[in-house]
Protein backbone atom coordinates (compact mmCIF):
# COMPACT_ATOMS: atom_id res chain seq x y z
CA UNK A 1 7.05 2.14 -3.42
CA UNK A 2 6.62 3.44 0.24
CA UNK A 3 3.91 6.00 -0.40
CA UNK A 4 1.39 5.81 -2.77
CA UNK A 5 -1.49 7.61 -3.87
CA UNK A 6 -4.48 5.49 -4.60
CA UNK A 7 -7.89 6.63 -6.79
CA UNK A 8 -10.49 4.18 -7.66
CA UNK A 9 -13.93 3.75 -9.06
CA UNK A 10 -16.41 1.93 -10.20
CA UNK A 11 -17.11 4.20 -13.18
CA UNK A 12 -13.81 6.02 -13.42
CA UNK A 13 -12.13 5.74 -16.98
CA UNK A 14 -8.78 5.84 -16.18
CA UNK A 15 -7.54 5.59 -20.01
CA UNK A 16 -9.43 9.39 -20.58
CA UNK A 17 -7.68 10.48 -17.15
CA UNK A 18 -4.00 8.95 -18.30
CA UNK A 19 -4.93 10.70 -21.48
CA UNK A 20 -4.10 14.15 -20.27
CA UNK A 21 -1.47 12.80 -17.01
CA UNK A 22 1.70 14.35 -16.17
CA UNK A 23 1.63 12.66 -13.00
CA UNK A 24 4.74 9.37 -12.04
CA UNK A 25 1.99 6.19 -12.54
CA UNK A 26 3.48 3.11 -10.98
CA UNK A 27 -0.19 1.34 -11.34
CA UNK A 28 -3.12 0.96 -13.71
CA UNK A 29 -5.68 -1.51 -13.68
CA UNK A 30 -9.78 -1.48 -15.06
CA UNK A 31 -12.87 -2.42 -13.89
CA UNK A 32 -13.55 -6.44 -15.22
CA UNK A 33 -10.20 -7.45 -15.42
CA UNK A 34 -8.48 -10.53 -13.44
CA UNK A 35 -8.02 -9.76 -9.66
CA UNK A 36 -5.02 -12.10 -10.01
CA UNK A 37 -4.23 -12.80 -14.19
CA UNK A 38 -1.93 -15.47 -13.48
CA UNK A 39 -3.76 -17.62 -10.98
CA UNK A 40 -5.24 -20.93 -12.40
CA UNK A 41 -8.26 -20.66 -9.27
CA UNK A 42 -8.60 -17.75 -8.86
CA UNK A 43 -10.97 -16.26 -11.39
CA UNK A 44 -12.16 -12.70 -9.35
CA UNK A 45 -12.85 -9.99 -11.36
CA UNK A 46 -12.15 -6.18 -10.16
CA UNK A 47 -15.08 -4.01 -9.63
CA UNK A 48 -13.76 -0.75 -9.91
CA UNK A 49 -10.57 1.12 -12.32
CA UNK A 50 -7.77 2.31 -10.81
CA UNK A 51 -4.56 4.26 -10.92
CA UNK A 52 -1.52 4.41 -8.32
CA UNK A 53 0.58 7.43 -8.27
CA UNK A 54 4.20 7.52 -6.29
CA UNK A 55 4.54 10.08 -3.92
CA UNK A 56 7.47 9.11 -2.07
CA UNK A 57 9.96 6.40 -3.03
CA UNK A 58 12.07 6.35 0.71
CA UNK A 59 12.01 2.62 2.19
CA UNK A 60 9.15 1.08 4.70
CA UNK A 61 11.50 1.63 7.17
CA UNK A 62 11.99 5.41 6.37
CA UNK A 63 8.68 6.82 7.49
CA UNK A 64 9.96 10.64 7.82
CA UNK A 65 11.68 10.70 4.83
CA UNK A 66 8.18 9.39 3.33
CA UNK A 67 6.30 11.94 4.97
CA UNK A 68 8.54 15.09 4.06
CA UNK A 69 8.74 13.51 0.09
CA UNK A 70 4.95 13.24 0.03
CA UNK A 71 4.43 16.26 1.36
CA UNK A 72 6.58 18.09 -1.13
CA UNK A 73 4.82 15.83 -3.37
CA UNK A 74 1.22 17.05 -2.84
CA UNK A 75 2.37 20.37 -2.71
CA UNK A 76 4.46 20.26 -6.10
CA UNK A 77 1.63 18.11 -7.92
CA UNK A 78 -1.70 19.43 -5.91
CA UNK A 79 -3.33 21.07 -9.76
CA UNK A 80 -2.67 17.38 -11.14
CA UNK A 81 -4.05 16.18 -8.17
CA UNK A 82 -7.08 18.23 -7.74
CA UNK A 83 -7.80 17.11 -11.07
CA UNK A 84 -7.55 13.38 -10.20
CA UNK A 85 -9.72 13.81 -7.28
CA UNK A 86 -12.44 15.70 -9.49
CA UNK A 87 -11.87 13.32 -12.41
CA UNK A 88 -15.35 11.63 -13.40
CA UNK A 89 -16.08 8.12 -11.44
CA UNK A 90 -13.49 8.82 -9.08
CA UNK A 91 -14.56 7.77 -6.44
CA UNK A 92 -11.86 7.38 -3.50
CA UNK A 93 -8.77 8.75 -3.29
CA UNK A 94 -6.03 8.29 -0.72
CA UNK A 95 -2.19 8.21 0.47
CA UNK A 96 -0.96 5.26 1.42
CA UNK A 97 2.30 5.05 3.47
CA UNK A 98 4.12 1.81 3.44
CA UNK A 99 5.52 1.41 6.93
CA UNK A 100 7.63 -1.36 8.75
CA UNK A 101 6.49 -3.02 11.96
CA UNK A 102 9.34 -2.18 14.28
CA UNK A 103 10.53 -4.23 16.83
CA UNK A 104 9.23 -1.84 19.58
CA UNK A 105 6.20 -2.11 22.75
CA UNK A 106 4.70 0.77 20.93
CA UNK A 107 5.16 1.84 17.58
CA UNK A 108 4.53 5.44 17.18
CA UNK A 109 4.75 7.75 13.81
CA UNK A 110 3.64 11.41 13.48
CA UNK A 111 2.29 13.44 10.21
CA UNK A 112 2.62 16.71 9.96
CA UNK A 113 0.15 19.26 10.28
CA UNK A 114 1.07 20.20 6.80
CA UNK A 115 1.13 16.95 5.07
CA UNK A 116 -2.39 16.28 6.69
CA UNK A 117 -4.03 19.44 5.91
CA UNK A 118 -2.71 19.18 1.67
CA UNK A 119 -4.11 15.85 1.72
CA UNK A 120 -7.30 17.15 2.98
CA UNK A 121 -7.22 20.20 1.23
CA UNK A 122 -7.00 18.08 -1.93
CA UNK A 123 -10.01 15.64 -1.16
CA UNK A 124 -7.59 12.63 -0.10
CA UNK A 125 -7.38 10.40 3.10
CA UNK A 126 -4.60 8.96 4.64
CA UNK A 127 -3.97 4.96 4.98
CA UNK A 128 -1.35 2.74 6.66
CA UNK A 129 -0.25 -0.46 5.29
CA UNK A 130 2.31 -1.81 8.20
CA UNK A 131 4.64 -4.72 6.94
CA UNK A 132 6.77 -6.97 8.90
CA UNK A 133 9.72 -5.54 9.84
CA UNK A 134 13.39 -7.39 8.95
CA UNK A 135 13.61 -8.59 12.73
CA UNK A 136 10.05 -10.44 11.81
CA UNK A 137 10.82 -12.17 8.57
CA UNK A 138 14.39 -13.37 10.24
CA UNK A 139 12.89 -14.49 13.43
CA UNK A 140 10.44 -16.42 11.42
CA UNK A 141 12.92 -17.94 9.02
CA UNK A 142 15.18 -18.99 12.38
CA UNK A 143 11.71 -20.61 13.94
CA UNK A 144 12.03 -16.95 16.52
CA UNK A 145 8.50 -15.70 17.90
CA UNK A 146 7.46 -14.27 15.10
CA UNK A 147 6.65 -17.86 13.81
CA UNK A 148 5.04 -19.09 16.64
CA UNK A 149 8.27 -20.64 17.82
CA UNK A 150 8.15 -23.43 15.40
CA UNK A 151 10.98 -24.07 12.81
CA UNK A 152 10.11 -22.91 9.32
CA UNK A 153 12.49 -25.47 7.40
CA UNK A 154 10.21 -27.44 5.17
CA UNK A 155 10.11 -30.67 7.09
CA UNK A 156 8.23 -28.77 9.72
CA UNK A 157 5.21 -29.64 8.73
CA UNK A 158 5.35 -32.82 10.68
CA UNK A 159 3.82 -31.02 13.57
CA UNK A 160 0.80 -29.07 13.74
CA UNK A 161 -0.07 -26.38 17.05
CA UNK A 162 -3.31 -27.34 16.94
CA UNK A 163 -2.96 -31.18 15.82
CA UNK A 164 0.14 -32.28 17.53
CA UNK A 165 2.86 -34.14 16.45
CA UNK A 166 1.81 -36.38 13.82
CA UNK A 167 2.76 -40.22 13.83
């Protein structure tokens, strides 16, 4: 999911909220459960319930499209949303818009004056979460500048930037 709407908090029962929720959940997780269930080391607990909400579905790579779905989005869902926002132990809410790094100097997006003032207008700021683009993860794979230069096969480990070549 491209755009998501995140609420989280410490005290926030998200079972009694999901109760009552006609909004499309892609995410639920409470307060005291495993940060990361399947990891053998990792034993973290979260501090805080959660729910994630989709708001657009268009690819990283399709940042308009996620804008103008979001925004119809918020607009469509704003009564659920207001309620999510004023739900007790909320404590954060935001959008989050899943975006690709492009392979430009100066990567530039815009939101729209309307998208920006619904999120306001409903209590709700507005995050980035940038992601390698497809020119990143194949330069990488091909030992391009995204990886430093180095091969990523895995016999390069025989050489280290900062140790050398080994011997």
């Amino acid at each position: 999911m491209s755009a998501v709407i995140k609420a989280s908090g410490e005290q926030f029962d998200v079972d009694a909220f999901l109760a009552g929720c006609t909004l499309p959940v892609w995410t639920v997780y409470r307060r005291g459960e495993r940060r990361f269930p399947g990891s053998q080391t990792n034993k973290d607990q979260l501090t805080a319930s959660g729910v994630h909400v989709v708001a657009s579905s268009a690819d990283f790579d399709e940042f308009p499209k996620q804008v103008a779905e979001a925004t119809e989005f918020l607009r469509a869902q704003a009564k659920e949303l207001l309620r999510l926002r004023s739900f007790p132990g909320v404590q954060m809410v935001n959008i989050d818009f899943g975006v690709e790094r492009r392979d430009v100097a100066i990567q530039c997006d815009y939101l729209s004056q309307e998208l920006i003032g619904l999120a306001g207008s409903l209590g709700m700021g507005i995050a980035f979460s940038i992601f390698p683009g497809q020119w990143e993860t194949s330069e990488a794979q091909q030992g391009g500048p995204a990886n430093g230069g180095r091969p990523s096969s895995p016999d390069s480990s025989s050489t280290s930037p900062a140790a050398g070549p080994r011997r």
